[in-house]
C-alpha atoms as a PDB file:
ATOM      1  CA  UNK A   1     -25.029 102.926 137.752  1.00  0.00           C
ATOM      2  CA  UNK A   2     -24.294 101.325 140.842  1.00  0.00           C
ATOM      3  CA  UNK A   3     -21.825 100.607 144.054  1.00  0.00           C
ATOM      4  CA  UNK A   4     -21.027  97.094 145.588  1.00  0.00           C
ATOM      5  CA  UNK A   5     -19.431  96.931 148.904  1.00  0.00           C
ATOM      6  CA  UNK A   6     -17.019  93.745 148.098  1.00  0.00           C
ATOM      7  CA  UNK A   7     -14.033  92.386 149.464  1.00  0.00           C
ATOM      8  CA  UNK A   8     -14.114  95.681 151.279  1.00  0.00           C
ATOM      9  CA  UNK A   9     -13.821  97.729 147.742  1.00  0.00           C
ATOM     10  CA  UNK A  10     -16.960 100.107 147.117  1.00  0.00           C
ATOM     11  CA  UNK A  11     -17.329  98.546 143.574  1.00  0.00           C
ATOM     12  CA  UNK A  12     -18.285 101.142 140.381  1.00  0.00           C
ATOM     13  CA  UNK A  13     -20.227  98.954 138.147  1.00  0.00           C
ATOM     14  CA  UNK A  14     -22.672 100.273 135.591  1.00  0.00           C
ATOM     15  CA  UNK A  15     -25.506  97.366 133.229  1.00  0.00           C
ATOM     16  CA  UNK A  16     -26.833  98.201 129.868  1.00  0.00           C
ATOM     17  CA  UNK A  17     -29.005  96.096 128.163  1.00  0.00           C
ATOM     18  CA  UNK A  18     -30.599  92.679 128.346  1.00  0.00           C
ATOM     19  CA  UNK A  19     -29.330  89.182 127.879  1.00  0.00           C
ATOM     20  CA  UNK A  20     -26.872  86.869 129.184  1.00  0.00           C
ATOM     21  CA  UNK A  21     -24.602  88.608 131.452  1.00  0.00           C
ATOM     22  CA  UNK A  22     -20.934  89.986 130.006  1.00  0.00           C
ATOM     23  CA  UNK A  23     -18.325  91.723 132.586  1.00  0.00           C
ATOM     24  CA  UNK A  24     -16.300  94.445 130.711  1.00  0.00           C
ATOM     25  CA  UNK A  25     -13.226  94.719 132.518  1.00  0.00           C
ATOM     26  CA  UNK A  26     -10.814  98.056 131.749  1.00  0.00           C
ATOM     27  CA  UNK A  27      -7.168  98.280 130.810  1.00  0.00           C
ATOM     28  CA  UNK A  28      -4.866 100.230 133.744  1.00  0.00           C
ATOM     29  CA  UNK A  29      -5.626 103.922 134.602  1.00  0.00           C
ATOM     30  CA  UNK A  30      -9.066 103.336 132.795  1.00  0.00           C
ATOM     31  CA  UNK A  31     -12.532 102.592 133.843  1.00  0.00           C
ATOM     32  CA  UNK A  32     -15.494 101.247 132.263  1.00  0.00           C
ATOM     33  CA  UNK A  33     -16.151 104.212 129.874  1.00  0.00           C
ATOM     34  CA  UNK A  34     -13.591 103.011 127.445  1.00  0.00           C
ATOM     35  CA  UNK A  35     -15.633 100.343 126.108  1.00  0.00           C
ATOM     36  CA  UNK A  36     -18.016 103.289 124.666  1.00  0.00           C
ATOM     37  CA  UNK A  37     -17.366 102.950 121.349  1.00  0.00           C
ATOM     38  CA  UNK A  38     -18.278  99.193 121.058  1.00  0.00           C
ATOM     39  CA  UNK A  39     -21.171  99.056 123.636  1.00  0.00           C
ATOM     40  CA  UNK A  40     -23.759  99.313 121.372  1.00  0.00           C
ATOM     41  CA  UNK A  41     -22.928  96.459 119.226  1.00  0.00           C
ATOM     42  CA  UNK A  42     -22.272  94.302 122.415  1.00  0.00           C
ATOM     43  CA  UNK A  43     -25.630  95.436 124.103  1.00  0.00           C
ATOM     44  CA  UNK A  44     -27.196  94.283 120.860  1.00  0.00           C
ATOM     45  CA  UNK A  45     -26.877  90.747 122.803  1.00  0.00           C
ATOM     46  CA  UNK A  46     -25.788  91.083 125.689  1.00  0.00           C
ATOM     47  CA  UNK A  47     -26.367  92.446 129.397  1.00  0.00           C
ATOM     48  CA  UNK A  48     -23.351  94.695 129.386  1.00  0.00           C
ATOM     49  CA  UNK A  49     -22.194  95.080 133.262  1.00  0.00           C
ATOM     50  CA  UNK A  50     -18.564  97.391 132.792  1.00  0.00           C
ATOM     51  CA  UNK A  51     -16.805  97.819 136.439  1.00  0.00           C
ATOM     52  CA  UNK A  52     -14.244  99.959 137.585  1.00  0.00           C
ATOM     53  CA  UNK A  53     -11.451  98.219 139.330  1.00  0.00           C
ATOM     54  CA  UNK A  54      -9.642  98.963 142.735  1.00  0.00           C
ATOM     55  CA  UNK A  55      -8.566 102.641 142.255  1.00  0.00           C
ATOM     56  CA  UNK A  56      -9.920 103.084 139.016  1.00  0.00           C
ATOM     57  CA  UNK A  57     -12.205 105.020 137.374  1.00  0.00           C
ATOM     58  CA  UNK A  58     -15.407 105.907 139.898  1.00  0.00           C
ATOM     59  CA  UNK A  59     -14.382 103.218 142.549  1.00  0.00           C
ATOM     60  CA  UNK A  60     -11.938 104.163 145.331  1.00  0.00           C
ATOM     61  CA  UNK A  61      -8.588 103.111 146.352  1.00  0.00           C
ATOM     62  CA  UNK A  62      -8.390 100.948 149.397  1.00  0.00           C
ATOM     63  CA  UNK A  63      -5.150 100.401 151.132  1.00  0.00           C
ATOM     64  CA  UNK A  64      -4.379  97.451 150.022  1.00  0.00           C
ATOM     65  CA  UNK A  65      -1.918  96.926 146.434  1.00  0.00           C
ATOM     66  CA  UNK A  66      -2.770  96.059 143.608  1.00  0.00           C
ATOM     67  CA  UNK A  67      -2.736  92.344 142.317  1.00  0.00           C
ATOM     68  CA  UNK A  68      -4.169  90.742 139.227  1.00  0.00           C
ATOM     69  CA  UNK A  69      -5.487  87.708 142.131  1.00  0.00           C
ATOM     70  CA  UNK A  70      -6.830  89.997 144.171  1.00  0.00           C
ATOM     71  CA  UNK A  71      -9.318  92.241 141.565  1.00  0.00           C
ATOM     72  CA  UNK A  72     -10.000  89.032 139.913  1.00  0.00           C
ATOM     73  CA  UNK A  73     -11.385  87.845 143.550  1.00  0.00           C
ATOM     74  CA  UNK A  74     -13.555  90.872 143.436  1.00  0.00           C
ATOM     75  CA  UNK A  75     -15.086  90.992 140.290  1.00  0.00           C
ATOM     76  CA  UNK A  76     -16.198  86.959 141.102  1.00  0.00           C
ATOM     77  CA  UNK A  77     -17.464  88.866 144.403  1.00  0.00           C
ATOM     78  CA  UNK A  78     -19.323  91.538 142.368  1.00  0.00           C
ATOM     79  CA  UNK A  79     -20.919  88.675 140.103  1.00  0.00           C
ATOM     80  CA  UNK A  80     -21.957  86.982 143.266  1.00  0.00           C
ATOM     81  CA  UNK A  81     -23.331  89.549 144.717  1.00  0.00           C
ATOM     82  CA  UNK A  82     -25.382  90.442 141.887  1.00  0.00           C
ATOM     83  CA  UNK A  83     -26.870  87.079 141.745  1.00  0.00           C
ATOM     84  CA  UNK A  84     -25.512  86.139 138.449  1.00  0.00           C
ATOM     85  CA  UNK A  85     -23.843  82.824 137.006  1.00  0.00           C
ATOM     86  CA  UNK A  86     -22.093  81.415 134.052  1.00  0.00           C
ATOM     87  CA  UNK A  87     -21.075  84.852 132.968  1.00  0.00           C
ATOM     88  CA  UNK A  88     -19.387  85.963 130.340  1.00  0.00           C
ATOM     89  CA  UNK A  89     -15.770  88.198 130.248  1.00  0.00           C
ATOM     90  CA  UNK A  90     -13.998  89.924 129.000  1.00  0.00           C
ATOM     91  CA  UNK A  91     -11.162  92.314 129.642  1.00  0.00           C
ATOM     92  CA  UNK A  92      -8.816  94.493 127.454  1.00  0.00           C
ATOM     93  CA  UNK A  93      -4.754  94.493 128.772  1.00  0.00           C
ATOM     94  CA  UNK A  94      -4.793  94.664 132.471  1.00  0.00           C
ATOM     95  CA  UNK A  95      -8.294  93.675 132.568  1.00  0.00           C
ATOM     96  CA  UNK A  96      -7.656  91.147 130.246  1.00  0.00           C
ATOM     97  CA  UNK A  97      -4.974  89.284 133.140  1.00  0.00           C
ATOM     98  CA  UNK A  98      -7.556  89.828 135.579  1.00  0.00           C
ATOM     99  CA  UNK A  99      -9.996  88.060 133.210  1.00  0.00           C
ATOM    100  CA  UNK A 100      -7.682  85.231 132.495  1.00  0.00           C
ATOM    101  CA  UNK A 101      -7.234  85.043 136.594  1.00  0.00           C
ATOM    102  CA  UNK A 102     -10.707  85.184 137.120  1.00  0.00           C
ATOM    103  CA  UNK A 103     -11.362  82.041 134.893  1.00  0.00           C
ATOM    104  CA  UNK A 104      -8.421  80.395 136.399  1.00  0.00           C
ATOM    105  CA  UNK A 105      -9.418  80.935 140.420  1.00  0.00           C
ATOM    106  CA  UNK A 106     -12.841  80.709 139.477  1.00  0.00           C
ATOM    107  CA  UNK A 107     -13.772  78.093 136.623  1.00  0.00           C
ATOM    108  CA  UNK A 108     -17.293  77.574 137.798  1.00  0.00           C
ATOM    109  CA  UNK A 109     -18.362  81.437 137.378  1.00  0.00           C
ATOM    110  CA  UNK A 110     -16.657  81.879 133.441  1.00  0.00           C
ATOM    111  CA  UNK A 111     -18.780  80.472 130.785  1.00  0.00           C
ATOM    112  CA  UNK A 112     -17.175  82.567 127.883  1.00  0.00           C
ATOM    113  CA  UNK A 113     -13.691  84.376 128.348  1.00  0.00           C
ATOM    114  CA  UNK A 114     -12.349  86.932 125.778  1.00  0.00           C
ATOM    115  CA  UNK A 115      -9.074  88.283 126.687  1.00  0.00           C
ATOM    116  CA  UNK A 116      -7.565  91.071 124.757  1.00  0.00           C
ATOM    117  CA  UNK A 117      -3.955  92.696 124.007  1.00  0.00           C
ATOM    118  CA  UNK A 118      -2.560  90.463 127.171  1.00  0.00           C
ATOM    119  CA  UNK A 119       0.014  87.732 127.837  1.00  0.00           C
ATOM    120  CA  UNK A 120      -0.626  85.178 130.116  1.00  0.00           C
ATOM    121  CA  UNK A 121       3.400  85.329 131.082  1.00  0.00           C
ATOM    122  CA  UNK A 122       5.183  88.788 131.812  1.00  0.00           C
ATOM    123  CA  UNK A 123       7.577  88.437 129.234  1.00  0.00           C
ATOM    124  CA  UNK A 124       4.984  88.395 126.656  1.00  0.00           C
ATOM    125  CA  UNK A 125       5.044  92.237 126.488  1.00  0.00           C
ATOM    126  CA  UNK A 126       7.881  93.516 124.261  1.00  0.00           C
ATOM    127  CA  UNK A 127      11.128  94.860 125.864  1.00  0.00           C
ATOM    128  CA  UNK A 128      11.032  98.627 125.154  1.00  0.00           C
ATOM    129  CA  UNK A 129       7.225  97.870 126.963  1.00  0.00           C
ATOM    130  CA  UNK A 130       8.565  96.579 130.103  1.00  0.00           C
ATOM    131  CA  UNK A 131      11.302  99.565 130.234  1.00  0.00           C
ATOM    132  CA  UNK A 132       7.940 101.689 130.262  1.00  0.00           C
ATOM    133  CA  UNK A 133       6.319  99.962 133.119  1.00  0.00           C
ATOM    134  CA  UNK A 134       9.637 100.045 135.132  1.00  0.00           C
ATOM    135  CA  UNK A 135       9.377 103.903 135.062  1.00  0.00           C
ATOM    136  CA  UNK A 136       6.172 104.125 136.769  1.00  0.00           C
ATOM    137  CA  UNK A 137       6.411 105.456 140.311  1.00  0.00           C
ATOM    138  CA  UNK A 138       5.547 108.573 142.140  1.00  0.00           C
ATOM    139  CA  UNK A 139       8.663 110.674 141.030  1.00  0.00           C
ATOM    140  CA  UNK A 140       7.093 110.255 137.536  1.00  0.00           C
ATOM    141  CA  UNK A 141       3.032 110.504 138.138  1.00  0.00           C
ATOM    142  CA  UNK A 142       3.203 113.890 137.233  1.00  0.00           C
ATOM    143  CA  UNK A 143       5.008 113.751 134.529  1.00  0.00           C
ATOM    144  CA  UNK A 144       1.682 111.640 133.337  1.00  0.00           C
ATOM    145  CA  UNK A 145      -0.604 114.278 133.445  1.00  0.00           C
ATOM    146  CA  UNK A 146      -0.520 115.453 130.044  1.00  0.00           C
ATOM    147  CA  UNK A 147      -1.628 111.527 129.353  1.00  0.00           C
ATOM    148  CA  UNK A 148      -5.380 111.464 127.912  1.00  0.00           C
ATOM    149  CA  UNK A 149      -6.107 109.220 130.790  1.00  0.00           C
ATOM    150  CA  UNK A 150      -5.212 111.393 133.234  1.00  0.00           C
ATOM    151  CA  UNK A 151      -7.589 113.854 132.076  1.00  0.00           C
ATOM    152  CA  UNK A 152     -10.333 111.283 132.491  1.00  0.00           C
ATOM    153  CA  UNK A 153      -9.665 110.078 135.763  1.00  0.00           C
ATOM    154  CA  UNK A 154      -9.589 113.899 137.176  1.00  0.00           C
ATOM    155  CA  UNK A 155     -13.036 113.926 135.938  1.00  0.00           C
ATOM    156  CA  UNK A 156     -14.114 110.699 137.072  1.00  0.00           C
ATOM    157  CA  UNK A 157     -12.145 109.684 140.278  1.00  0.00           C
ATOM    158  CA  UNK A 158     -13.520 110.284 143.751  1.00  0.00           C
ATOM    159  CA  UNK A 159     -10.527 111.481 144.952  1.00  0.00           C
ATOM    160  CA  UNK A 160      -8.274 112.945 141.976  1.00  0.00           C
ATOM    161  CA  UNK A 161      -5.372 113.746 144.317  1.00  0.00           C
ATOM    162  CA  UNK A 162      -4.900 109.959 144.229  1.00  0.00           C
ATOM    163  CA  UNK A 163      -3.473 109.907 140.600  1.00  0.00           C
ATOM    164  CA  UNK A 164       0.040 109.122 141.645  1.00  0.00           C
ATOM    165  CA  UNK A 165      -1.349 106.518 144.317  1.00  0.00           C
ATOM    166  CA  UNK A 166      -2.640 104.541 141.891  1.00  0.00           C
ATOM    167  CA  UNK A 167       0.176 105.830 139.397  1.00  0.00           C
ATOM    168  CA  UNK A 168       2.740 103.988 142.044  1.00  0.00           C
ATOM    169  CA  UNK A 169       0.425 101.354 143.061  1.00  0.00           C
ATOM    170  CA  UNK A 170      -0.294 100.144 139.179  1.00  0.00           C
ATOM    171  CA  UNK A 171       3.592 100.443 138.354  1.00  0.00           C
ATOM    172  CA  UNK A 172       4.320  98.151 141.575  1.00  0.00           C
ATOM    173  CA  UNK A 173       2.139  95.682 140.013  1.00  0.00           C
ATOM    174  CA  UNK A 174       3.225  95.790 136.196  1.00  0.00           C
ATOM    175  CA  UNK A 175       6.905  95.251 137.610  1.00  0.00           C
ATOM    176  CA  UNK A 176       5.831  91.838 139.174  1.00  0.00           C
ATOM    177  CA  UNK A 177       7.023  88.361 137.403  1.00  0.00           C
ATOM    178  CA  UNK A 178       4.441  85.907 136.189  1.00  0.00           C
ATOM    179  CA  UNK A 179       4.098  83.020 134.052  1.00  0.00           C
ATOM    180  CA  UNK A 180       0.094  81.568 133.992  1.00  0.00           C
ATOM    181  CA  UNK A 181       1.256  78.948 131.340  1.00  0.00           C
ATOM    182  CA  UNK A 182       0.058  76.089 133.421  1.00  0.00           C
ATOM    183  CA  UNK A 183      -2.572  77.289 134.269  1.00  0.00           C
ATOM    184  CA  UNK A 184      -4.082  78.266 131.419  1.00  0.00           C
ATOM    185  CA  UNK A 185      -3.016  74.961 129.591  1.00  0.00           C
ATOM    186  CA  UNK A 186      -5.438  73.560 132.508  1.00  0.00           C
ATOM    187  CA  UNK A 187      -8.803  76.104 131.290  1.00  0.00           C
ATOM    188  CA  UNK A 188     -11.267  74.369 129.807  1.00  0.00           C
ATOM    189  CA  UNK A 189     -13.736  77.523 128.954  1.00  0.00           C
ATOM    190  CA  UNK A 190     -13.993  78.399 125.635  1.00  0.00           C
ATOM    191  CA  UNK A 191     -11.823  81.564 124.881  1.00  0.00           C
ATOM    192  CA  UNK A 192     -10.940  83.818 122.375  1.00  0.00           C
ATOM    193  CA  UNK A 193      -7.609  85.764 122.516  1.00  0.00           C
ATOM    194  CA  UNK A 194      -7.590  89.180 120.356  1.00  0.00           C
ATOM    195  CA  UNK A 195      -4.629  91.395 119.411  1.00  0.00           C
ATOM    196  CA  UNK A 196      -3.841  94.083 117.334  1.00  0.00           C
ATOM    197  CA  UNK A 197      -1.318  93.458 114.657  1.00  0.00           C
ATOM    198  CA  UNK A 198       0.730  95.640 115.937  1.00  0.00           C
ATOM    199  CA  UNK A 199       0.358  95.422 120.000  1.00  0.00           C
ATOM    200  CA  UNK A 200       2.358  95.548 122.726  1.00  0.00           C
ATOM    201  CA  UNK A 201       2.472  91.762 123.164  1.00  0.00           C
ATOM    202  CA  UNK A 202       5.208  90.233 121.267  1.00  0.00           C
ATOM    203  CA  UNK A 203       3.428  88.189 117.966  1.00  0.00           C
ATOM    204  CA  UNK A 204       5.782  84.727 118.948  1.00  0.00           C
ATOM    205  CA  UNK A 205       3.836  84.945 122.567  1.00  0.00           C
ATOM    206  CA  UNK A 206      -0.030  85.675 121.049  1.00  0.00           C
ATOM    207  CA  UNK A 207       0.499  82.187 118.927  1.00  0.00           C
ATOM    208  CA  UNK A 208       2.538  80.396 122.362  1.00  0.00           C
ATOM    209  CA  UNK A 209      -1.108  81.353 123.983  1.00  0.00           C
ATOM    210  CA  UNK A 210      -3.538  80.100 122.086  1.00  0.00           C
ATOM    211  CA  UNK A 211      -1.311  77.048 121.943  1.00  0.00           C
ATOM    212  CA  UNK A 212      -1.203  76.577 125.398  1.00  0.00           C
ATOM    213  CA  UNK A 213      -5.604  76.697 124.884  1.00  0.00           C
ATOM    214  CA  UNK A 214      -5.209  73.939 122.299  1.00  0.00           C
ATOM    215  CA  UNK A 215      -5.314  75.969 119.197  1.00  0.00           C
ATOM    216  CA  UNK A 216      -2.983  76.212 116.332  1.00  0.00           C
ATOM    217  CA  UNK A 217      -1.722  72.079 116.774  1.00  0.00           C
ATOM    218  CA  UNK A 218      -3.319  70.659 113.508  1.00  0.00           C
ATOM    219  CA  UNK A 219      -5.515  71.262 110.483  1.00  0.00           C
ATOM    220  CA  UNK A 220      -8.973  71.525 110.889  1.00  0.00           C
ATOM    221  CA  UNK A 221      -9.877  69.795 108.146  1.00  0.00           C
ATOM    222  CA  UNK A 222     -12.198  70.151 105.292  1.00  0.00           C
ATOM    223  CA  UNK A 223     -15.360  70.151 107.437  1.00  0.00           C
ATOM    224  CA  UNK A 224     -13.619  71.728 110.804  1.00  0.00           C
ATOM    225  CA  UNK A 225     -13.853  68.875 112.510  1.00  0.00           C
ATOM    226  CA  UNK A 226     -10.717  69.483 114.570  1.00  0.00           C
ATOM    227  CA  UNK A 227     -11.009  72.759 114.785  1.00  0.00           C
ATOM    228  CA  UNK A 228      -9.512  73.935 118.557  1.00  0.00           C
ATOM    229  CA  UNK A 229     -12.331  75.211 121.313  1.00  0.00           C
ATOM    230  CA  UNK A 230      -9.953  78.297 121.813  1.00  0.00           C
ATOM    231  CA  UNK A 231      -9.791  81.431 119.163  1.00  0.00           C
ATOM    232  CA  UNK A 232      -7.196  83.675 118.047  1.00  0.00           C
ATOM    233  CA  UNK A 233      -7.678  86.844 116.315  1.00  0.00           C
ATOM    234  CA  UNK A 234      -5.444  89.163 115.226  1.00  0.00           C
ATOM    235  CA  UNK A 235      -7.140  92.505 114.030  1.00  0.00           C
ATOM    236  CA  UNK A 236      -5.289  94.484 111.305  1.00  0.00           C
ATOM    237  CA  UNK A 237      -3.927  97.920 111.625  1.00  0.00           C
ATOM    238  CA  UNK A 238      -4.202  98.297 115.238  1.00  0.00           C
ATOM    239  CA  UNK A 239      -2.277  99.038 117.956  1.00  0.00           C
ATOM    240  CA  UNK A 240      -2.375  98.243 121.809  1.00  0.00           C
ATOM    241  CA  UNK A 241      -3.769 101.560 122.357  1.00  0.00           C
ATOM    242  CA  UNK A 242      -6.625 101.495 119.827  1.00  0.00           C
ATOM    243  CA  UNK A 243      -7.979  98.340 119.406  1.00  0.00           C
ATOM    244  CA  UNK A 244     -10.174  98.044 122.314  1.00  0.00           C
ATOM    245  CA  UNK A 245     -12.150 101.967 120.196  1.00  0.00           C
ATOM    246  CA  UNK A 246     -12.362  99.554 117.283  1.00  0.00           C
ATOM    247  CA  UNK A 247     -15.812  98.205 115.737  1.00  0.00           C
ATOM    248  CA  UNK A 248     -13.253  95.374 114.285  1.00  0.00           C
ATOM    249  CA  UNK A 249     -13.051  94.650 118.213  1.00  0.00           C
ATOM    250  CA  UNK A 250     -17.069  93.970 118.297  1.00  0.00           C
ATOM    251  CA  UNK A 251     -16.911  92.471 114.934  1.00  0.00           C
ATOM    252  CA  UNK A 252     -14.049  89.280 115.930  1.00  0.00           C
ATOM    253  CA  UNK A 253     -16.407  89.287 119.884  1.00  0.00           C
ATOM    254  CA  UNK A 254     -19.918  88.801 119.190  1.00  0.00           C
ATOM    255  CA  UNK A 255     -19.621  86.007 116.955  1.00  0.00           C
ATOM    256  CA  UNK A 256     -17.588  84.060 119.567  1.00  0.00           C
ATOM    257  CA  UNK A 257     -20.164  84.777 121.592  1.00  0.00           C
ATOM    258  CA  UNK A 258     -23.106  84.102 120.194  1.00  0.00           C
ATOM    259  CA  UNK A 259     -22.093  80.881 117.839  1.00  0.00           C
ATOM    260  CA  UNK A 260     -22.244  77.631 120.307  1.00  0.00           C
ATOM    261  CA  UNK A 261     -19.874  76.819 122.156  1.00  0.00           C
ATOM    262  CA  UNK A 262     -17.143  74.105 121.514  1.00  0.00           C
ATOM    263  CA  UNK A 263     -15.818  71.372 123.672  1.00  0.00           C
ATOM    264  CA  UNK A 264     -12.442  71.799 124.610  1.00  0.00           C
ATOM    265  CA  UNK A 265     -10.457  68.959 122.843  1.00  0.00           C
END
């Protein structure tokens, strides 16, 4: 359990065990902790290194919002600063966009990205999804407390009068347009995109995705010889908001991570 002073963010970031390095990054109004259920089968092979994001969790706010760019500039800081290279990551709904814009402003650092429940393009979320995130603001951050997360970051925060801060802050950012589709056409790290059957992205978008990584263009065939680079997986009889407490979650990762690598192609 540790602090990094990056980008001008006092950084929460925790390791557990040994191996090639993986960055756990948390969905919004979470922290590390809600990987729990799965660390153990990912610290099986892996250095696990989980951080808490910009307002998050154990790390402070700073005053400065809150941009997918920007916390994907700081976890590349935190890896950096820890010495580390070609590292793994992978983040779960808003730390899955700040995993897909950490491989995109930093392609050097990303050996391995895993990217779960996100789009890569706003409208990827369903409708009645986006009427949610227009509601968050401070006239409604209290209305929030009776939200399981809430209850964690009172517990967790450094300053838990800040809930509606970030409440405001985090519904300023989910209310911004963006459309990575070029961008991620233009990855060339292997990556595997997982969603719950029933998620909050929109099914026509999780397929659009992993096309736009190469996959789902042509048959394999027999031997997998044209098999994409990319990965899609789509785990049965989850939701948005369970999937990432799922042992199906570790089950569709660690093979993706441990199998070699394919060229993109």
């Amino acid at each position: 359990m540790s602090y990094a002073d990056v980008n001008g963010v006092h950084l929460y970031h925790e390791s557990h065990g040994a191996g090639a390095p993986l960055v756990l990054l948390h969905g919004g109004v979470g922290s590390g902790e809600m990987f729990a259920p799965i660390l153990p089968a990912l610290t099986a092979h892996r250095r696990v290194i989980t951080v808490d994001l910009q307002a998050h969790g154990r790390t402070p706010d700073v005053d400065r919002p809150l941009r997918h760019e920007t916390l994907a500039d700081d976890v590349a800081a935190l890896v950096r600063h820890l010495g580390l290279t070609g590292v793994e990551v992978l983040g779960y709904s808003l730390g899955g966009a700040v995993a897909l814009r950490t491989a995109i402003q930093y392609p050097g650092l990303v050996r391995r990205l895993v990217c779960v429940s996100t789009p890569c393009r706003r409208d990827g979320w369903y409708p009645e999804v986006l009427a949610g995130m227009a509601t968050m603001g401070e006239e409604t951050a209290a209305g929030a407390h009776s939200a399981p997360a809430y209850a964690h970051y009172a517990r967790v925060a450094p300053e838990p009068r800040d809930w509606p801060v970030l409440w405001t802050k985090l519904g300023d950012l989910l209310r911004r347009d963006y459309d990575w589709s070029a961008e991620v056409a233009a990855l060339t790290v292997p990556t595997l995109l997982v969603f719950a059957d029933a998620d909050s992205v929109r099914a026509t978008h999780m397929v659009e995705f992993f096309g736009l990584l190469g996959g789902g263009h042509r048959d394999a065939g027999w031997d997998g010889t044209d098999r994409p680079a990319a990965r899609l997986a789509v785990l049965p009889g989850l939701t948005h908001y369970d999937i990432v407490d799922s042992p199906a979650l570790a089950a569709a990762v660690v093979p993706f991570l441990t199998h070699p690598a394919r060229p993109p192609g």
